[in-house]
Protein backbone atom coordinates (compact mmCIF):
# COMPACT_ATOMS: atom_id res chain seq x y z
CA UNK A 1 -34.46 -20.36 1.73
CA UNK A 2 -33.60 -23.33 3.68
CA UNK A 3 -30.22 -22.68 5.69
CA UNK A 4 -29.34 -23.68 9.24
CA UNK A 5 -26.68 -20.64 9.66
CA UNK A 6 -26.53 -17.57 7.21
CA UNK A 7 -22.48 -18.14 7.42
CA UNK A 8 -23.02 -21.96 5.96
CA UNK A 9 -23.18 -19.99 2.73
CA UNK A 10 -19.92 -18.60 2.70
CA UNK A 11 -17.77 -19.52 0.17
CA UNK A 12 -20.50 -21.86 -1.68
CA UNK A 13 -20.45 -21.80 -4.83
CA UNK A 14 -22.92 -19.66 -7.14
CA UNK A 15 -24.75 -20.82 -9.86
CA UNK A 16 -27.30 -18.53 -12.27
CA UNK A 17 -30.86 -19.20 -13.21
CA UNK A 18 -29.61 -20.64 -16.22
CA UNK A 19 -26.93 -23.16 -14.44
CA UNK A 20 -24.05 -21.04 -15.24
CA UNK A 21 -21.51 -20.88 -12.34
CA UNK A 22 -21.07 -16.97 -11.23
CA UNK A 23 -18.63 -17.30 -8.38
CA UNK A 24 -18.61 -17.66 -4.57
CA UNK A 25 -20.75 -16.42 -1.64
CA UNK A 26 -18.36 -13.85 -0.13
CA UNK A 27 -20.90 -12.71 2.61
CA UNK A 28 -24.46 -13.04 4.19
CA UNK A 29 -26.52 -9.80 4.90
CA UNK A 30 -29.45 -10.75 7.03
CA UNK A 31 -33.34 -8.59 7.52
CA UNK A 32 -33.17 -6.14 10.14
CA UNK A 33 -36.26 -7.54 11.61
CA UNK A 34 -37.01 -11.30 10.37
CA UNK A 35 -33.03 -12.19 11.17
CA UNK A 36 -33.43 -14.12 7.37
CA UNK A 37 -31.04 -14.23 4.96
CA UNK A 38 -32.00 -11.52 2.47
CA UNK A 39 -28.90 -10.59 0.31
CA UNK A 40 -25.89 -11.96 -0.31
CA UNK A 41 -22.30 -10.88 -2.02
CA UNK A 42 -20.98 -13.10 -4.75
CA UNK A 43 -17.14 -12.58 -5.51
CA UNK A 44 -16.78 -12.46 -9.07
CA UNK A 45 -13.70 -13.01 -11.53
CA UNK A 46 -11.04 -15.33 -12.05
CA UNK A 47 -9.50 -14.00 -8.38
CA UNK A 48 -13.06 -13.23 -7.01
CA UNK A 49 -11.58 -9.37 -6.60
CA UNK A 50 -15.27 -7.96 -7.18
CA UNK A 51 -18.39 -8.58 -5.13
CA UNK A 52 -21.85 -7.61 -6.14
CA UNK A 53 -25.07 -8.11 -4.41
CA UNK A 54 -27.49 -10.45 -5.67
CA UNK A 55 -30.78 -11.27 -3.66
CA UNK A 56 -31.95 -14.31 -1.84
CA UNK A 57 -35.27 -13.89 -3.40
CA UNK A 58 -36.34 -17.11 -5.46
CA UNK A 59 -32.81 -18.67 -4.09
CA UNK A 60 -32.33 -22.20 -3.27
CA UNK A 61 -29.66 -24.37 -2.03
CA UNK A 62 -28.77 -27.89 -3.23
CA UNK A 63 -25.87 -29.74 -1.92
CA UNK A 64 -22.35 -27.58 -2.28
CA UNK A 65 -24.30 -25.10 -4.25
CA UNK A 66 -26.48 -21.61 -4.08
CA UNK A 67 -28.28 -21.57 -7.25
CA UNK A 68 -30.32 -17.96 -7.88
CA UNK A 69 -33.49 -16.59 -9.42
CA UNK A 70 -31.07 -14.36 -11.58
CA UNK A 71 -28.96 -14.37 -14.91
CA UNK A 72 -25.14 -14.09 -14.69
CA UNK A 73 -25.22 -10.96 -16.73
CA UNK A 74 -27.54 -9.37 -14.35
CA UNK A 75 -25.49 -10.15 -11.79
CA UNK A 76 -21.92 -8.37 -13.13
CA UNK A 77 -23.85 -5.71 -14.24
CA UNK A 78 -25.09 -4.41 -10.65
CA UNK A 79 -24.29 -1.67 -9.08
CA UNK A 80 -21.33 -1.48 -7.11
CA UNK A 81 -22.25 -0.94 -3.20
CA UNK A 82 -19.69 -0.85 -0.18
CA UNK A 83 -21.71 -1.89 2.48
CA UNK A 84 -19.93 0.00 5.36
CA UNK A 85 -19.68 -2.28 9.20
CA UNK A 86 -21.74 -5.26 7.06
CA UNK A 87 -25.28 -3.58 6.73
CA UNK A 88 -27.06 -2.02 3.50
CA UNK A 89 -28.66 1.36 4.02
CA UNK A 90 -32.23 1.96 3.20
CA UNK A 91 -31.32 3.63 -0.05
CA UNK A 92 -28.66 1.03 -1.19
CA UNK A 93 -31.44 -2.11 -0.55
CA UNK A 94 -33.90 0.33 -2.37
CA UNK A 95 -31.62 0.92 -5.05
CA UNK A 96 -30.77 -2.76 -4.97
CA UNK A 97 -34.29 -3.94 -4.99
CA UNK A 98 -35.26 -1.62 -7.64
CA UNK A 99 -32.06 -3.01 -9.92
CA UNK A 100 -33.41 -6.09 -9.70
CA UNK A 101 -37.31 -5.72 -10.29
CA UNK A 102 -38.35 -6.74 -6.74
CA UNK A 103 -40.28 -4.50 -3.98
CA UNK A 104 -39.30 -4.25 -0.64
CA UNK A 105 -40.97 -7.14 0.22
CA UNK A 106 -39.18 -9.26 -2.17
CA UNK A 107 -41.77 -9.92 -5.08
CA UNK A 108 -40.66 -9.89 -8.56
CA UNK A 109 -42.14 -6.44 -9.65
CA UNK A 110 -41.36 -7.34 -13.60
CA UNK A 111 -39.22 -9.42 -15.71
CA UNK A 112 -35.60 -8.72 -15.84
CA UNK A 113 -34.65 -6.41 -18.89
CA UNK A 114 -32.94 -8.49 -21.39
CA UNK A 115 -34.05 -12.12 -19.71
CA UNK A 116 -36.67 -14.15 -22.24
CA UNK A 117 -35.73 -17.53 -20.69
């Protein structure tokens, strides 16, 4: 993912793999160790009340817009996680990266349940 500053992405709108819009970045959570921009929250709803975490992985940026390697569906279906002083826990970014058929490093581990496109 090309981005100058992890906080440029707050507040751009989010897009699905299909094109449709899912909301707004609402945060940036960076690696521990790289310092990359590895997750982000995207506030969903018509007040953008709930934020989910959706992963960087297969992400790319076009001008005023984050579009993901995700459906929409997938994305307000995850699991809800309070990340507590803005940092995951080992277990939530496992349970995260499991959610979303990727190992730790990333990779796609299968296709997502329910996603033919």
């Amino acid at each position: 993912m090309d981005v100058e500053r992890a906080q440029d992405l707050i507040g751009t709108p989010v897009f699905d793999r299909n094109g449709n819009r899912i909301g707004r970045v609402g945060n940036v959570y960076v690696d521990d160790t790289t310092h990359q921009p590895e997750w982000v929250t995207v506030r969903i709803g018509v007040l953008g009340v709930r934020e989910t975490f959706v992963p960087l992985t297969g992400a790319a940026t076009a001008e005023n817009r984050l579009d993901l390697d995700v459906s929409k569906d997938r994305v307000k279906n995850a699991p809800r996680i309070e990340a507590e002083h803005g940092h995951l826990s080992d277990e939530e970014g496992r349970d995260l990266y499991h959610y979303y058929g990727l190992d730790q490093g990333g990779r796609p581990t299968e296709t997502e349940p329910g996603d033919e496109s």
